[in-house]
N, C-alpha and C. Protein backbone atom coordinates (compact mmCIF):
# COMPACT_ATOMS: atom_id res chain seq x y z
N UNK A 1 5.23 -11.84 21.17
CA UNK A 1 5.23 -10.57 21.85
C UNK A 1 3.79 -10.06 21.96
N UNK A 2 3.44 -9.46 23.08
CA UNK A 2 2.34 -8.70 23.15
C UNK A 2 1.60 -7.96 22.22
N UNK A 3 0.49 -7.47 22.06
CA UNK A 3 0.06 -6.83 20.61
C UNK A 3 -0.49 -5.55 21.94
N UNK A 4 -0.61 -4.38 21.91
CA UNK A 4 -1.40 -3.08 22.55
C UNK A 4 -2.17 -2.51 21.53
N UNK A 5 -3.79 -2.15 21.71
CA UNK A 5 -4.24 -1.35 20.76
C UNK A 5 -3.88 -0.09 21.15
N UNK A 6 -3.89 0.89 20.25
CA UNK A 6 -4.01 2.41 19.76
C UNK A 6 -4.48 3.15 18.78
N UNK A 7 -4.77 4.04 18.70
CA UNK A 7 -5.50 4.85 18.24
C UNK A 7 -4.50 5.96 17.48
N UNK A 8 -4.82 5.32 16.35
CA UNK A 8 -3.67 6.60 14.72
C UNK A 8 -4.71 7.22 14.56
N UNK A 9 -4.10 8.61 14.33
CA UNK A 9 -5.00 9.58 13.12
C UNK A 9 -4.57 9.41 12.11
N UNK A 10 -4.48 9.48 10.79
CA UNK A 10 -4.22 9.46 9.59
C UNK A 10 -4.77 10.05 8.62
N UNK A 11 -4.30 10.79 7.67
CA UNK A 11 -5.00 11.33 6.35
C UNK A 11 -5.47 10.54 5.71
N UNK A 12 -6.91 10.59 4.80
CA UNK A 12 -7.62 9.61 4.29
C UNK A 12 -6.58 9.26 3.53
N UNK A 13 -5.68 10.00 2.56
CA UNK A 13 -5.07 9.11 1.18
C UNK A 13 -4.24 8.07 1.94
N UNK A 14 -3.53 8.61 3.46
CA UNK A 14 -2.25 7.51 3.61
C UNK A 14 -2.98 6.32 4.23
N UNK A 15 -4.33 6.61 4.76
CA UNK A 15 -5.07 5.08 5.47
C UNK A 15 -5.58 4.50 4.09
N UNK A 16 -6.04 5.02 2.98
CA UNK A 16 -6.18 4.55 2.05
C UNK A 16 -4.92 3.53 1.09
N UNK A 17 -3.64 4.77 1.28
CA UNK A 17 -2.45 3.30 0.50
C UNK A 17 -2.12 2.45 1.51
N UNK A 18 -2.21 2.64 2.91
CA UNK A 18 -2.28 1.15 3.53
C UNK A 18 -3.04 0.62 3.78
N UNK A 19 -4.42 0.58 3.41
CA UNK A 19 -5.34 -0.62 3.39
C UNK A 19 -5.15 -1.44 1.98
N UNK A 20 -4.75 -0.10 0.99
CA UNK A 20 -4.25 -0.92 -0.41
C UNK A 20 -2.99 -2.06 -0.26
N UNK A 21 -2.21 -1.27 0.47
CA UNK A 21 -0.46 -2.07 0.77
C UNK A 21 -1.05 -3.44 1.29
N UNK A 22 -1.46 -3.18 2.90
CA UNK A 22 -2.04 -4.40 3.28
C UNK A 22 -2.67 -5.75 2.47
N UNK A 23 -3.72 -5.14 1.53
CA UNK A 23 -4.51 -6.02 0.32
C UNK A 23 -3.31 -6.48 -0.02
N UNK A 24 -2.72 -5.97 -0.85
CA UNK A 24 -1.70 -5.94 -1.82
C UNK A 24 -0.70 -7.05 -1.28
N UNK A 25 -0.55 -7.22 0.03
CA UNK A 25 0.64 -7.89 0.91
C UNK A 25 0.30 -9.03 0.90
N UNK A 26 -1.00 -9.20 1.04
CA UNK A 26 -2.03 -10.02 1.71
C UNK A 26 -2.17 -10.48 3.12
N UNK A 27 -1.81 -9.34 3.69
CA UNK A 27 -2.24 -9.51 5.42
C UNK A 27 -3.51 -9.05 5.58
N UNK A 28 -3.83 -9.58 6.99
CA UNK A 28 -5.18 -9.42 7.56
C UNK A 28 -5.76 -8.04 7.88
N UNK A 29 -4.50 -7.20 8.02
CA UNK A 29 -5.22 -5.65 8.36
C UNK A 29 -3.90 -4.78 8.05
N UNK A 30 -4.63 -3.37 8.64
CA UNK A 30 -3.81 -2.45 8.80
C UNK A 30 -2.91 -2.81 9.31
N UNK A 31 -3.38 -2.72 10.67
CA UNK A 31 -2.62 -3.26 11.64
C UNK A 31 -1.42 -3.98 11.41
N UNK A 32 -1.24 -4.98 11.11
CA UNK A 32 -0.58 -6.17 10.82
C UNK A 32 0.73 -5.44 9.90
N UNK A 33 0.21 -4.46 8.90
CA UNK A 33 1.06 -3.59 7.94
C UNK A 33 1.18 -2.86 8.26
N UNK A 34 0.98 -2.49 8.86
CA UNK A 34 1.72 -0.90 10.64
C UNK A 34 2.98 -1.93 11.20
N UNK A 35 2.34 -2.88 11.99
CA UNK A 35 3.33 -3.61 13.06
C UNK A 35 4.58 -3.76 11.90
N UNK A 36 4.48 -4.40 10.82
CA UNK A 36 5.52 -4.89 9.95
C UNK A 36 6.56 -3.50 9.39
N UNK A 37 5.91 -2.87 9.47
CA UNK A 37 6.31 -1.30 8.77
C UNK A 37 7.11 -0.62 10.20
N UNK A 38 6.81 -1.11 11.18
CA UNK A 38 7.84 -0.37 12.04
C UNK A 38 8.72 -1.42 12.56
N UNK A 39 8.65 -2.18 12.99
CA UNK A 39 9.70 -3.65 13.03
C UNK A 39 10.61 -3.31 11.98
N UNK A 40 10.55 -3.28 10.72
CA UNK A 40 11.61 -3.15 9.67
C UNK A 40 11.80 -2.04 9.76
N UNK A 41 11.19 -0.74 10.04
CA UNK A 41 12.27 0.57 10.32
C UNK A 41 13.20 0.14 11.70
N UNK A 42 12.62 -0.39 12.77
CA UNK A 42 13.70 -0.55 13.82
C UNK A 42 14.84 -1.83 13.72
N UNK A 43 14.40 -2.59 12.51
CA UNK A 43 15.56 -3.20 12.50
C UNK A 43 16.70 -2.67 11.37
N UNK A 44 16.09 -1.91 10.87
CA UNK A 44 16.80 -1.23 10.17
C UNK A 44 18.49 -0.20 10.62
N UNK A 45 18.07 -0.24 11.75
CA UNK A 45 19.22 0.71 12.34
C UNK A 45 19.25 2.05 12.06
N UNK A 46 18.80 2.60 10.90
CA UNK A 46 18.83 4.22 10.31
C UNK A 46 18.16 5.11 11.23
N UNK A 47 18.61 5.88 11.89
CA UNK A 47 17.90 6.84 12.35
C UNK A 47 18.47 8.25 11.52
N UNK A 48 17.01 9.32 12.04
CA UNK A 48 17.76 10.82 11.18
C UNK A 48 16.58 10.90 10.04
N UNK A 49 16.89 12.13 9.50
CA UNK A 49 16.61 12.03 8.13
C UNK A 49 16.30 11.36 6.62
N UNK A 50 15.21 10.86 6.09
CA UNK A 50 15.04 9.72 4.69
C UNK A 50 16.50 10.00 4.16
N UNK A 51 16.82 9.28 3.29
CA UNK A 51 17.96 8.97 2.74
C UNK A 51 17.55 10.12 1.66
N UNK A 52 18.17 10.64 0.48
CA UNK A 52 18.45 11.22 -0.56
C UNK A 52 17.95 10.29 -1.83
N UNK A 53 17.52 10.32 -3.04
CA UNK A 53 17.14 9.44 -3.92
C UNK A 53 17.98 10.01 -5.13
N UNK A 54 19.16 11.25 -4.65
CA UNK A 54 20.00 11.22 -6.31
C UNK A 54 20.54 10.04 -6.58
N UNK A 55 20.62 10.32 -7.66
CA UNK A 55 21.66 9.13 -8.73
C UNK A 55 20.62 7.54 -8.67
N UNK A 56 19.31 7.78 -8.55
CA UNK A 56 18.45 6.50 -8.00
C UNK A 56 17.92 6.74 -9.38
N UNK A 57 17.50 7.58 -10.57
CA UNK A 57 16.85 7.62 -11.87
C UNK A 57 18.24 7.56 -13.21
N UNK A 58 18.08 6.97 -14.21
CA UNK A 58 19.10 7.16 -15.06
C UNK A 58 18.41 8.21 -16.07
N UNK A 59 19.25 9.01 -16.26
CA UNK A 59 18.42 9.75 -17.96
C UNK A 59 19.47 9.28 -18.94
N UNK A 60 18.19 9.21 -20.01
CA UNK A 60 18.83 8.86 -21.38
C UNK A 60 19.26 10.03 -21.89
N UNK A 61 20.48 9.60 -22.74
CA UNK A 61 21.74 10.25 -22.96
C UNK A 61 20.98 10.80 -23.91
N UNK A 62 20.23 10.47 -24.49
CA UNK A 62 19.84 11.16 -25.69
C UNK A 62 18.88 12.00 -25.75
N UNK A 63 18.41 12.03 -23.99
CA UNK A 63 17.33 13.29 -24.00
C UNK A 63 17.42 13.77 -22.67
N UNK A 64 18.58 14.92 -22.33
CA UNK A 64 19.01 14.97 -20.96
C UNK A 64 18.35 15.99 -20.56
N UNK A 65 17.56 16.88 -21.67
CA UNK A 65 16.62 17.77 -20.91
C UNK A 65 14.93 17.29 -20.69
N UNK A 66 14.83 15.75 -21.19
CA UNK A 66 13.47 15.31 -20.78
C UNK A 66 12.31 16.21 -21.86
N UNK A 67 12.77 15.92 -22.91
CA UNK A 67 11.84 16.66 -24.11
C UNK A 67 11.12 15.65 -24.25
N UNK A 68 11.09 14.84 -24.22
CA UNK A 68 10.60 13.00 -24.75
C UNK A 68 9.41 12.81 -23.52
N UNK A 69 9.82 13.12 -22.44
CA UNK A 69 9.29 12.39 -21.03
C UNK A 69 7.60 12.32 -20.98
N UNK A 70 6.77 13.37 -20.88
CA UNK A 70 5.76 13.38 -21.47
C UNK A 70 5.04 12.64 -22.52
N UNK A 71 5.81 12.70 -23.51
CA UNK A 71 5.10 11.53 -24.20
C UNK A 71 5.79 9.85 -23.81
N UNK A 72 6.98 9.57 -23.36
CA UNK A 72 7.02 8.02 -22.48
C UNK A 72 6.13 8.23 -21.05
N UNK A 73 6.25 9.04 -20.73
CA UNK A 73 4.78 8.56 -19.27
C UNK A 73 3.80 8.58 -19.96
N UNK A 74 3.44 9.15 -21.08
CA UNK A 74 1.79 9.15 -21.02
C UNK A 74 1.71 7.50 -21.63
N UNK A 75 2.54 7.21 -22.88
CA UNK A 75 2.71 5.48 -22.95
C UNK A 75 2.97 4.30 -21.94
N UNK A 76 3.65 4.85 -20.88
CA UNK A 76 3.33 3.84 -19.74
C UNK A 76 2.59 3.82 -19.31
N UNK A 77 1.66 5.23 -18.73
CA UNK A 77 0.13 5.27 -18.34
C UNK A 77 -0.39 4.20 -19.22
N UNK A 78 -0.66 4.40 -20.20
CA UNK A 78 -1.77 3.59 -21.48
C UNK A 78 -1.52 2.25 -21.20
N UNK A 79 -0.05 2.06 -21.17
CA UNK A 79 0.26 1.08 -21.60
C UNK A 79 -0.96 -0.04 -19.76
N UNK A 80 -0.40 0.52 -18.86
CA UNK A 80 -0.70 0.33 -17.28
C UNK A 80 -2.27 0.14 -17.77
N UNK A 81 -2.89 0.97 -17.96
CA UNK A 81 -4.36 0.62 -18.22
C UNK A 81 -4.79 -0.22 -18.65
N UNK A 82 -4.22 -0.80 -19.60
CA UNK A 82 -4.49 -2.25 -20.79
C UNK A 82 -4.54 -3.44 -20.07
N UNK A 83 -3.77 -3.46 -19.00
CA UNK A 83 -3.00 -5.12 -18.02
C UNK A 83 -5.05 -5.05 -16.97
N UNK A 84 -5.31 -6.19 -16.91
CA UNK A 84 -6.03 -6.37 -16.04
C UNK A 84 -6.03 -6.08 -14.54
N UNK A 85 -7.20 -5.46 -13.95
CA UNK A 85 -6.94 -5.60 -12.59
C UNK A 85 -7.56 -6.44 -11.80
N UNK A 86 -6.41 -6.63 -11.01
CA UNK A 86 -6.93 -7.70 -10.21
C UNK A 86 -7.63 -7.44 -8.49
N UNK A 87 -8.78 -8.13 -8.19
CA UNK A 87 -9.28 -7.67 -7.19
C UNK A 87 -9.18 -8.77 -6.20
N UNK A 88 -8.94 -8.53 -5.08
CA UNK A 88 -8.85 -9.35 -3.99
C UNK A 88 -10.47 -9.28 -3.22
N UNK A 89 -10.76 -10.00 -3.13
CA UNK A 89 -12.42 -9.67 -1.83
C UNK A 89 -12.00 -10.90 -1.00
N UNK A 90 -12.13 -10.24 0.46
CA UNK A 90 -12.42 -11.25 1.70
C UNK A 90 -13.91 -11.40 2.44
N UNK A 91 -13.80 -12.43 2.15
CA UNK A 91 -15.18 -12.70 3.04
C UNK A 91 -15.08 -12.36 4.78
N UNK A 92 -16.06 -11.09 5.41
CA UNK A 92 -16.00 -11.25 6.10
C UNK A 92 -17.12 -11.86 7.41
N UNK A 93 -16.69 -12.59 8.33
CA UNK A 93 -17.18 -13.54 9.26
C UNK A 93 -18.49 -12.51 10.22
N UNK A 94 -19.51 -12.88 10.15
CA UNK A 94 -20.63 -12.22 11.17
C UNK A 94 -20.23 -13.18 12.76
N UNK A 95 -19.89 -12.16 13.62
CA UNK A 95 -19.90 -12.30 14.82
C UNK A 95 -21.50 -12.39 15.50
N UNK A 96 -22.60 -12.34 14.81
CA UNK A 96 -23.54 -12.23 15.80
C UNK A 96 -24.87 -13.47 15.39
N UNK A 97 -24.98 -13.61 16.49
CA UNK A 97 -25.79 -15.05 16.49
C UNK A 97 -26.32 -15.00 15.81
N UNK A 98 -26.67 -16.42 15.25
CA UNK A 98 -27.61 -16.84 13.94
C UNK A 98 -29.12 -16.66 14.61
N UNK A 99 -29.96 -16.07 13.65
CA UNK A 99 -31.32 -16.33 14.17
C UNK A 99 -32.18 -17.20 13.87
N UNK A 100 -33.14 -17.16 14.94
CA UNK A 100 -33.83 -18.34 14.98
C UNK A 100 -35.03 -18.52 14.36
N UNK A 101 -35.37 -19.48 13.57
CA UNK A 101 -36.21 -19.44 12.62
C UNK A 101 -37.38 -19.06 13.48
N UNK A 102 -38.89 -18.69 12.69
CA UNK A 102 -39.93 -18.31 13.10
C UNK A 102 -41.21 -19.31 12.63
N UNK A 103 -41.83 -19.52 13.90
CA UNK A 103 -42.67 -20.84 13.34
C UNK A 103 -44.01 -19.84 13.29
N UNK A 104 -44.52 -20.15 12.06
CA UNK A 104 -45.63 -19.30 11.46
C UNK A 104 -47.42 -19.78 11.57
């Protein structure tokens, strides 16, 4: 199928988690994680309103007012910090002619 350029505006944070998503995917661009990101909403069939996310968290029975919670996120934080990160770098390609040496 055809590819058309255009022109998004975007808030820095959301061009920021999709250049992360993209990395993260390992596709070549935004782009590529735009095109994929709306293909799967239209094959999706859902139109309307995001769905609802009740009943998507369980609470523990033993702490249904979340007295605990604070101190288990701040241990998953910690815990998240400890794991290595990993960095992706792409080399990217110079489009512009090589120059020509200089005879001295």
């Amino acid at each position: 199928m055809a590819k058309q350029a255009i022109s998004v505006t975007l808030e820095a944070d959301n061009l920021t988690w999709l250049k992360g998503r993209a990395g993260a995917a390992g596709l070549r661009s935004v782009s590529e994680l735009l095109d994929r990101l709306v293909r799967a909403a239209r094959e999706s069939g859902r139109i309307g309103p995001p769905q609802s996310v009740v009943g998507t968290i369980d609470i523990d029975a033993s702490d249904p007012l979340l007295e605990g919670a604070d101190d288990a996120v701040r241990m998953m934080f910690e815990t998240s910090l400890g794991r290595p990160l990993v960095v992706k770098e792409t080399q990217v390609e110079s489009r512009a002619a090589p120059r020509k040496k200089r005879r001295g």
